[in-house]
PDB file of N, CA and C in Angstrom:
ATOM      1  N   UNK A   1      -9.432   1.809   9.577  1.00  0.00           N
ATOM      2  CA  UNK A   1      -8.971   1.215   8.340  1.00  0.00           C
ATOM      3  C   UNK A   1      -8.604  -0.252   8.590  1.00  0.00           C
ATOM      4  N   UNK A   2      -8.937  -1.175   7.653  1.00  0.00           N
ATOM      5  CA  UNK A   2      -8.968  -2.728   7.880  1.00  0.00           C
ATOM      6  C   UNK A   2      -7.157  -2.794   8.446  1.00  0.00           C
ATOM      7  N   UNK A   3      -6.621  -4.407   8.123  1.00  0.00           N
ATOM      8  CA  UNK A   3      -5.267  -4.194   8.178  1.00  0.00           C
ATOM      9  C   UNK A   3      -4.937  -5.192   7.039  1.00  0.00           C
ATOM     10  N   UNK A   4      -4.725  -4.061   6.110  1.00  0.00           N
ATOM     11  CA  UNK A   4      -4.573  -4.869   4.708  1.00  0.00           C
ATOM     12  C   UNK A   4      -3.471  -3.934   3.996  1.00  0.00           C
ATOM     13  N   UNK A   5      -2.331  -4.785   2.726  1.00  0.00           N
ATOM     14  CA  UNK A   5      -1.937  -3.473   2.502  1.00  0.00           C
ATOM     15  C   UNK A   5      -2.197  -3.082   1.308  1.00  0.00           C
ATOM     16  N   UNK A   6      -1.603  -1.707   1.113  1.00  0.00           N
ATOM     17  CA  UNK A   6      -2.614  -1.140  -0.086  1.00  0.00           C
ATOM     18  C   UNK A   6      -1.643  -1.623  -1.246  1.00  0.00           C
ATOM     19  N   UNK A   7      -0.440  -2.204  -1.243  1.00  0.00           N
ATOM     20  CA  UNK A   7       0.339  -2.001  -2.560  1.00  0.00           C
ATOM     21  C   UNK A   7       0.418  -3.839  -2.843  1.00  0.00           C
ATOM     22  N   UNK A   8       0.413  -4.436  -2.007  1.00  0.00           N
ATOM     23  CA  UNK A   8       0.450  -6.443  -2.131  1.00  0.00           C
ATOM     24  C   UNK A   8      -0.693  -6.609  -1.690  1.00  0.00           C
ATOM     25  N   UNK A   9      -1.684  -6.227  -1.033  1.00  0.00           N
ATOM     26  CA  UNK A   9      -2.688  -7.082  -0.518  1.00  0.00           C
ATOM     27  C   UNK A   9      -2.790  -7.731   0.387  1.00  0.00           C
ATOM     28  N   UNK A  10      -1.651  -7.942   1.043  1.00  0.00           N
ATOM     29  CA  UNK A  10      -1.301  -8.896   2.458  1.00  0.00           C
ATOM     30  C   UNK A  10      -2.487  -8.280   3.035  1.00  0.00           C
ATOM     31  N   UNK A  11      -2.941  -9.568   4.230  1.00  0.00           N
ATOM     32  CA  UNK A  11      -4.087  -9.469   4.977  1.00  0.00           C
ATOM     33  C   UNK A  11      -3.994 -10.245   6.315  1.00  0.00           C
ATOM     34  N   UNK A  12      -5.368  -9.853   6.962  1.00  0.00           N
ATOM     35  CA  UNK A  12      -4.807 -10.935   8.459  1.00  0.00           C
ATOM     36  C   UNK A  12      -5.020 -13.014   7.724  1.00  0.00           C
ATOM     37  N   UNK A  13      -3.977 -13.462   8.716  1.00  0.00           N
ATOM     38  CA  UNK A  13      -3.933 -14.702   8.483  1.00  0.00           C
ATOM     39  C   UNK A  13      -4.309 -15.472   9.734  1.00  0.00           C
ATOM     40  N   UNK A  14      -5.296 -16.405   9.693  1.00  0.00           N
ATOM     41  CA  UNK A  14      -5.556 -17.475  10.684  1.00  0.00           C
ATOM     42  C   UNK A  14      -5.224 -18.399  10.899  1.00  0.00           C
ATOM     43  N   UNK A  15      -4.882 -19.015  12.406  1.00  0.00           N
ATOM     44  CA  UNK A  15      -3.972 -20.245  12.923  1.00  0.00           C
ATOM     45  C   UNK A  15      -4.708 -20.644  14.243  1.00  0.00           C
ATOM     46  N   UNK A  16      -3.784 -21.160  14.436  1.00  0.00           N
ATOM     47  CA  UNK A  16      -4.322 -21.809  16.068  1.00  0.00           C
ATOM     48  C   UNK A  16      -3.111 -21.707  17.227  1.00  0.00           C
ATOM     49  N   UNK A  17      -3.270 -21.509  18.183  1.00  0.00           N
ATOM     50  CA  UNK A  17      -2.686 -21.526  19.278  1.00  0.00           C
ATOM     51  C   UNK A  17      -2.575 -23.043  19.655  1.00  0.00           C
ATOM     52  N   UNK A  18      -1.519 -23.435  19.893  1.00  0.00           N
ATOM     53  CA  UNK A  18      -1.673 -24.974  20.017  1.00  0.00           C
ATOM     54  C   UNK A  18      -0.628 -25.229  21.514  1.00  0.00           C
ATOM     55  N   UNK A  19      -1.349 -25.428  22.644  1.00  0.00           N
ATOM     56  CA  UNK A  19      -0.815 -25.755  23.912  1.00  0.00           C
ATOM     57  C   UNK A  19       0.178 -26.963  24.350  1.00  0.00           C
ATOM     58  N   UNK A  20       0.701 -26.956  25.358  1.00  0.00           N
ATOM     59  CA  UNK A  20       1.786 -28.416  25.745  1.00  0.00           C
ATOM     60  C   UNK A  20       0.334 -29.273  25.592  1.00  0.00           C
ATOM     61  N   UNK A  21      -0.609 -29.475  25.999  1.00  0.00           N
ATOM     62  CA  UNK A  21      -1.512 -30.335  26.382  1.00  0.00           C
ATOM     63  C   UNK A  21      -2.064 -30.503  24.540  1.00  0.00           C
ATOM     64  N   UNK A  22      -1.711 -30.463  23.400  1.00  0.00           N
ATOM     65  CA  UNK A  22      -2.823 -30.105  22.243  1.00  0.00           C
ATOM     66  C   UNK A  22      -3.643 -29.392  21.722  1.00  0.00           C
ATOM     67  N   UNK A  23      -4.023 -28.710  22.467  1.00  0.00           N
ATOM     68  CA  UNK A  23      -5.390 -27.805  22.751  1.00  0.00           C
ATOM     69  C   UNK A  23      -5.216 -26.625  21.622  1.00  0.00           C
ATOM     70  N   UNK A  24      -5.843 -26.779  20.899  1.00  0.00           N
ATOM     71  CA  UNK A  24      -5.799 -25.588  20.034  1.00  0.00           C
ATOM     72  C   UNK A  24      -7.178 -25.003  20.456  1.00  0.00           C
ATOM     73  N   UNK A  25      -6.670 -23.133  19.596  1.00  0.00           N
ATOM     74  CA  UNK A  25      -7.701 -22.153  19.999  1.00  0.00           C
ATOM     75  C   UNK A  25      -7.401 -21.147  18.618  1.00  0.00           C
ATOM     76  N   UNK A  26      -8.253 -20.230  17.988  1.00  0.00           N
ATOM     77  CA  UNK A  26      -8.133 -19.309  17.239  1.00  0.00           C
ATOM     78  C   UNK A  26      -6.988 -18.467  17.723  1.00  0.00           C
ATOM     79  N   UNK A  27      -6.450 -17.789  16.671  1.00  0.00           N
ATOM     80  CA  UNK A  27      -5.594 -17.030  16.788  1.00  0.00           C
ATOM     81  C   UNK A  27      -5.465 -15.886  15.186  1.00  0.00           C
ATOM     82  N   UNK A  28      -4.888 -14.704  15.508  1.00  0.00           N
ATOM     83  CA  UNK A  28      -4.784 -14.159  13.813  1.00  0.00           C
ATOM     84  C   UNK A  28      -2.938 -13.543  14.230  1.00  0.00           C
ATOM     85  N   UNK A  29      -2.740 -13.871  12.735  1.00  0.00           N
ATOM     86  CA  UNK A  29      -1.487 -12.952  12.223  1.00  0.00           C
ATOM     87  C   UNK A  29      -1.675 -12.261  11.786  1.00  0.00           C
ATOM     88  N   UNK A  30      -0.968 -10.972  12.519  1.00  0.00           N
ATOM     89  CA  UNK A  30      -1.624  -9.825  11.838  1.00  0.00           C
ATOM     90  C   UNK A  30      -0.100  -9.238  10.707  1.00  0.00           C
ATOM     91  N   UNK A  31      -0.527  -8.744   9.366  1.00  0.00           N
ATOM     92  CA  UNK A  31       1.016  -8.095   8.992  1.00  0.00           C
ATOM     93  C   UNK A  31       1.464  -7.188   9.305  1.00  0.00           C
ATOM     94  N   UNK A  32       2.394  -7.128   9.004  1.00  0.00           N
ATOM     95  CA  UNK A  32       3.422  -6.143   9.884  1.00  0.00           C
ATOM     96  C   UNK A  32       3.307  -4.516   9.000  1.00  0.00           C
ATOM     97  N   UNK A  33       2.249  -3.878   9.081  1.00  0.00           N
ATOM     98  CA  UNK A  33       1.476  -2.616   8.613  1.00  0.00           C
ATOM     99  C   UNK A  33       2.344  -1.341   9.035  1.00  0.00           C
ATOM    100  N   UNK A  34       2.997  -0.735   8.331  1.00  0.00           N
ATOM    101  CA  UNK A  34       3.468   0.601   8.378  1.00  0.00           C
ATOM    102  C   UNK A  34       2.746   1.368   7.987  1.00  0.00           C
ATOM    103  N   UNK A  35       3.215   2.683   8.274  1.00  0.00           N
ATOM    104  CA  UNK A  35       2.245   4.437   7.516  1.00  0.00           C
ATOM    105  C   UNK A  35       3.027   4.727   6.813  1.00  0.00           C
ATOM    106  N   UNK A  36       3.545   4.814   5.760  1.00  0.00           N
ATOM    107  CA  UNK A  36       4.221   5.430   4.880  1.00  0.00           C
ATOM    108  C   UNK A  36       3.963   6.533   4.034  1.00  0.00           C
ATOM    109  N   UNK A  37       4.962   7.940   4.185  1.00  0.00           N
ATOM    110  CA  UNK A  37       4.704   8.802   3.320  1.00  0.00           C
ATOM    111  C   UNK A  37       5.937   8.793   2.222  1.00  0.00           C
ATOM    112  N   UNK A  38       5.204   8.784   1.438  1.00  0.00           N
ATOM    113  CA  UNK A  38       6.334   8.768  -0.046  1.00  0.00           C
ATOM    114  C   UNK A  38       6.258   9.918  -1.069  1.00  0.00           C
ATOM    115  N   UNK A  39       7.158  10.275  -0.969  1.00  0.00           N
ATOM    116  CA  UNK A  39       7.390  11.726  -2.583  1.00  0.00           C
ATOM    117  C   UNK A  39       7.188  11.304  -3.469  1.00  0.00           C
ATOM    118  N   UNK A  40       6.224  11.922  -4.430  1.00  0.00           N
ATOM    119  CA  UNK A  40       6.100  11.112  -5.798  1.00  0.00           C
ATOM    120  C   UNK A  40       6.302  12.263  -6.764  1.00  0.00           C
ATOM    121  N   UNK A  41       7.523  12.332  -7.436  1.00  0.00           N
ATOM    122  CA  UNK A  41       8.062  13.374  -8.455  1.00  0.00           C
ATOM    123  C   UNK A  41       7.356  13.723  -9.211  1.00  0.00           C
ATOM    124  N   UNK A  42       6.414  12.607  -9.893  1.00  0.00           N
ATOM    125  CA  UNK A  42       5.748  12.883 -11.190  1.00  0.00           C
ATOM    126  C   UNK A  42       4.443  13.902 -10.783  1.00  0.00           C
ATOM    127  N   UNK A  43       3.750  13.809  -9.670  1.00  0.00           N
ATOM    128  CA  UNK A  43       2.640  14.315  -8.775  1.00  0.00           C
ATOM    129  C   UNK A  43       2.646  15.615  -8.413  1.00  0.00           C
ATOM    130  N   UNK A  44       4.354  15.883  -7.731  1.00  0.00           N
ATOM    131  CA  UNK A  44       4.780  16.724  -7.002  1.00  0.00           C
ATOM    132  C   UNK A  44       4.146  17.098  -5.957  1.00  0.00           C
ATOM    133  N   UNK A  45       3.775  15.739  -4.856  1.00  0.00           N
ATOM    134  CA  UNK A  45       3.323  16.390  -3.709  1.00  0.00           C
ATOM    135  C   UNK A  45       3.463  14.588  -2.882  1.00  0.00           C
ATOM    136  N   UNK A  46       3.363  14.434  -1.821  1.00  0.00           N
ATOM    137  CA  UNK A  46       3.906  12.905  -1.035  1.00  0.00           C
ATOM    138  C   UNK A  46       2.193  12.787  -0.946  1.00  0.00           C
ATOM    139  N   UNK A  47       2.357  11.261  -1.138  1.00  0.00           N
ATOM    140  CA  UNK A  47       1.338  10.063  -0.681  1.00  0.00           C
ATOM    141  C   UNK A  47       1.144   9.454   0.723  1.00  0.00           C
ATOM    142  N   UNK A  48       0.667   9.372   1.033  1.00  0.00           N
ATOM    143  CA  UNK A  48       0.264   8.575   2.103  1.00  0.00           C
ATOM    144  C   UNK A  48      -0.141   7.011   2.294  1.00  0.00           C
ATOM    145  N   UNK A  49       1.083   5.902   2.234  1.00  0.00           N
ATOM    146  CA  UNK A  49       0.429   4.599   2.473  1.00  0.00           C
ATOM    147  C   UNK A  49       0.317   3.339   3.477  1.00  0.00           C
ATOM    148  N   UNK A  50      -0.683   2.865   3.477  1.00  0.00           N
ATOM    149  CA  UNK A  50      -0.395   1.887   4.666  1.00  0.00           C
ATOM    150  C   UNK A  50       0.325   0.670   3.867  1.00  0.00           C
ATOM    151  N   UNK A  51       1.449   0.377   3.956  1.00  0.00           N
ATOM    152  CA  UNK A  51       1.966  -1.026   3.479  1.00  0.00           C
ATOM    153  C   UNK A  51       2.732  -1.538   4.365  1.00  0.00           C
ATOM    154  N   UNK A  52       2.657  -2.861   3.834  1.00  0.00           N
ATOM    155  CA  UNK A  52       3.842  -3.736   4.895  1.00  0.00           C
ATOM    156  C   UNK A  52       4.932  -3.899   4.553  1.00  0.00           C
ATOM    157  N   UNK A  53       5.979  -4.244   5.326  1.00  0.00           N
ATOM    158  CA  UNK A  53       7.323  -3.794   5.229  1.00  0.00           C
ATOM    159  C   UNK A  53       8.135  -4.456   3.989  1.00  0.00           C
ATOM    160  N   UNK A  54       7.274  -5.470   3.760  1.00  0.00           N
ATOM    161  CA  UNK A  54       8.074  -6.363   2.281  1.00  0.00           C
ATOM    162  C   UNK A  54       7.496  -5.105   1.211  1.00  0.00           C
ATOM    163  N   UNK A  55       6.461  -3.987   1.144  1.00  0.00           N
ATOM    164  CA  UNK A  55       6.195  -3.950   0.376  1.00  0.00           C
ATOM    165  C   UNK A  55       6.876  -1.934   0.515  1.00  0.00           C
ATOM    166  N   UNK A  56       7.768  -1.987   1.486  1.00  0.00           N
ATOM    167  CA  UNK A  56       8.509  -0.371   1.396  1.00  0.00           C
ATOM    168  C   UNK A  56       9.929  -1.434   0.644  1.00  0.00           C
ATOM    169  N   UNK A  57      10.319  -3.035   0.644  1.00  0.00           N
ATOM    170  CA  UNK A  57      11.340  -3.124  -0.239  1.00  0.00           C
ATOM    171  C   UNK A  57      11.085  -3.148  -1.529  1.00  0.00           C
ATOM    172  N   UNK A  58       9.831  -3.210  -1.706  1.00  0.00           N
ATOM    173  CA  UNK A  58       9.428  -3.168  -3.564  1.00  0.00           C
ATOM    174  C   UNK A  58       9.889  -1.538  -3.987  1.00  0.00           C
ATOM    175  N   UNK A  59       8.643  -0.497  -3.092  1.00  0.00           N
ATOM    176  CA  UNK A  59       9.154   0.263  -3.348  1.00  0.00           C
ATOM    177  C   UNK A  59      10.459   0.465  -3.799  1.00  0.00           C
ATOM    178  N   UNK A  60      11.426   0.499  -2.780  1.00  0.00           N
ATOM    179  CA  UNK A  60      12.573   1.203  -2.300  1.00  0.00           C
ATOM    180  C   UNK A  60      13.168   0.671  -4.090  1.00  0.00           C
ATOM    181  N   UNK A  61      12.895  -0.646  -4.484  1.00  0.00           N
ATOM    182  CA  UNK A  61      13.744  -1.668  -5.642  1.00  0.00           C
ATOM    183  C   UNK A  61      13.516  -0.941  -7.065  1.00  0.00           C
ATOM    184  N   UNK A  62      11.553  -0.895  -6.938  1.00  0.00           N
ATOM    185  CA  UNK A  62      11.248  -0.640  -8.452  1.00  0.00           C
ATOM    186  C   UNK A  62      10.673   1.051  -8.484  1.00  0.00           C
ATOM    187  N   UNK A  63      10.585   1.384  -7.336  1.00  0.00           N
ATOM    188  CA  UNK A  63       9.938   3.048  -7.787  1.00  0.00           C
ATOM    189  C   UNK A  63       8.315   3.193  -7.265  1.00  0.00           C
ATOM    190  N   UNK A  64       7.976   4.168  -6.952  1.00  0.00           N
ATOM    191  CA  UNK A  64       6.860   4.121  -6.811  1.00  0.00           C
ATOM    192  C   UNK A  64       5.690   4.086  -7.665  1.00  0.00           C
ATOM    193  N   UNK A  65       5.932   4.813  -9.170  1.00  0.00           N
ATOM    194  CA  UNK A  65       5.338   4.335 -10.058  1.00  0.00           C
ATOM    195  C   UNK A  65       4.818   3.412 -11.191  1.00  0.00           C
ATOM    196  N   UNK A  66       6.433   2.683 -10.813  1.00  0.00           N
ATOM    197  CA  UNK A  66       6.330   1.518 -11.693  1.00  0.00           C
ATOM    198  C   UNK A  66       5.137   0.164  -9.836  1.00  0.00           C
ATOM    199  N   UNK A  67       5.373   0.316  -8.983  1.00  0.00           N
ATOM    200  CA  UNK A  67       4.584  -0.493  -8.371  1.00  0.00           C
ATOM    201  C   UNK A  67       3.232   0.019  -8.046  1.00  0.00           C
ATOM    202  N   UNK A  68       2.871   1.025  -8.827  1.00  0.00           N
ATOM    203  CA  UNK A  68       1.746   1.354  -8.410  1.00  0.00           C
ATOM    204  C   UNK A  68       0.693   0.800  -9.678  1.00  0.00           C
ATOM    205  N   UNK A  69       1.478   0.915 -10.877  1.00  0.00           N
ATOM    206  CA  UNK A  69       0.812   0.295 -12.088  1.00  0.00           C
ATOM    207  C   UNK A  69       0.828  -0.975 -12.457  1.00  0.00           C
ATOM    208  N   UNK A  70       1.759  -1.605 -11.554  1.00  0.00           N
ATOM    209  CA  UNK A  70       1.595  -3.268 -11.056  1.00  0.00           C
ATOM    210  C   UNK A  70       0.406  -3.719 -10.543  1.00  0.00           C
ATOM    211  N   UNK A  71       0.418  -2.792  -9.063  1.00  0.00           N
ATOM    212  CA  UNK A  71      -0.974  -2.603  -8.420  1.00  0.00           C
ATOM    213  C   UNK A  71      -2.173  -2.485  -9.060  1.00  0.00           C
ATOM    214  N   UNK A  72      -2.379  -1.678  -9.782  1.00  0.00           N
ATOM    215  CA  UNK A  72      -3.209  -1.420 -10.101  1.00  0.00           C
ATOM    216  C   UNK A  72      -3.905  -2.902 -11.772  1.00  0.00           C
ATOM    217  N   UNK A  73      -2.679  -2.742 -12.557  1.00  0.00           N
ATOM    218  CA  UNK A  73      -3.356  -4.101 -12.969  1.00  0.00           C
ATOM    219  C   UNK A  73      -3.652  -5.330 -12.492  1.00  0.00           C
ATOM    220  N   UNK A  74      -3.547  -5.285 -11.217  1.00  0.00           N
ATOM    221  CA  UNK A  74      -3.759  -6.553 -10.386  1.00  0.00           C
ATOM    222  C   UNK A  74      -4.939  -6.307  -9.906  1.00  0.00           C
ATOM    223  N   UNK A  75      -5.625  -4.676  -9.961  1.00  0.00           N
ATOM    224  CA  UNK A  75      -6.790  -4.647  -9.232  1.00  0.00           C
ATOM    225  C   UNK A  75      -7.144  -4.708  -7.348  1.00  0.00           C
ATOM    226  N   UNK A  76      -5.322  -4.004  -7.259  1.00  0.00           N
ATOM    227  CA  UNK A  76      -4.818  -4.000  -5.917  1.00  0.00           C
ATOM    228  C   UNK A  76      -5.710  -2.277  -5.674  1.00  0.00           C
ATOM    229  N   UNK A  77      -5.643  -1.427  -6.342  1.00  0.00           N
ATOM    230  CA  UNK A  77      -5.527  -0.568  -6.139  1.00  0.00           C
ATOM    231  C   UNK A  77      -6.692   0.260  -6.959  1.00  0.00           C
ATOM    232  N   UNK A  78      -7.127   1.569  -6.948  1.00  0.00           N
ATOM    233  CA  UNK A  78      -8.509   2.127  -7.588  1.00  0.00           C
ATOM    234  C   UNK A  78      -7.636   3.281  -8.482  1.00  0.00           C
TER     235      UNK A  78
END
């Protein structure tokens, strides 16, 4: 599975390694990707997601259903 997350979209980010001497070289940031299983009441059975950790505080803030229909009108999500 790529390393992207499923609820923001965060993705890898590119930089450079930049040495005492100048010297730059490729480099990636990768986000900080959790497994998350979440209970979803309305479903009655837990989800399974890969998100990054800014995006277990959305959860945790707005619910899982109200960020999933965020997601999804953003075209984050299928």
């Amino acid at each position: 599975m790529s390393k992207v997350c499923q609820i923001t979209g965060k993705t890898v980010q590119y930089g450079n390694n930049v040495s005492h001497a100048n010297n730059k070289t490729r480099r990636r940031f990768l986000p900080n990707l959790q497994k998350k299983r979440i209970w979803v009441p309305e479903e009655g059975k837990f989800v399974t997601l890969k998100i990054s950790t800014r995006a277990m505080r959305t959860l945790d803030k707005k619910g899982y259903t109200a960020v999933v229909k965020e997601a999804k009108a953003k075209g984050l999500m299928a």
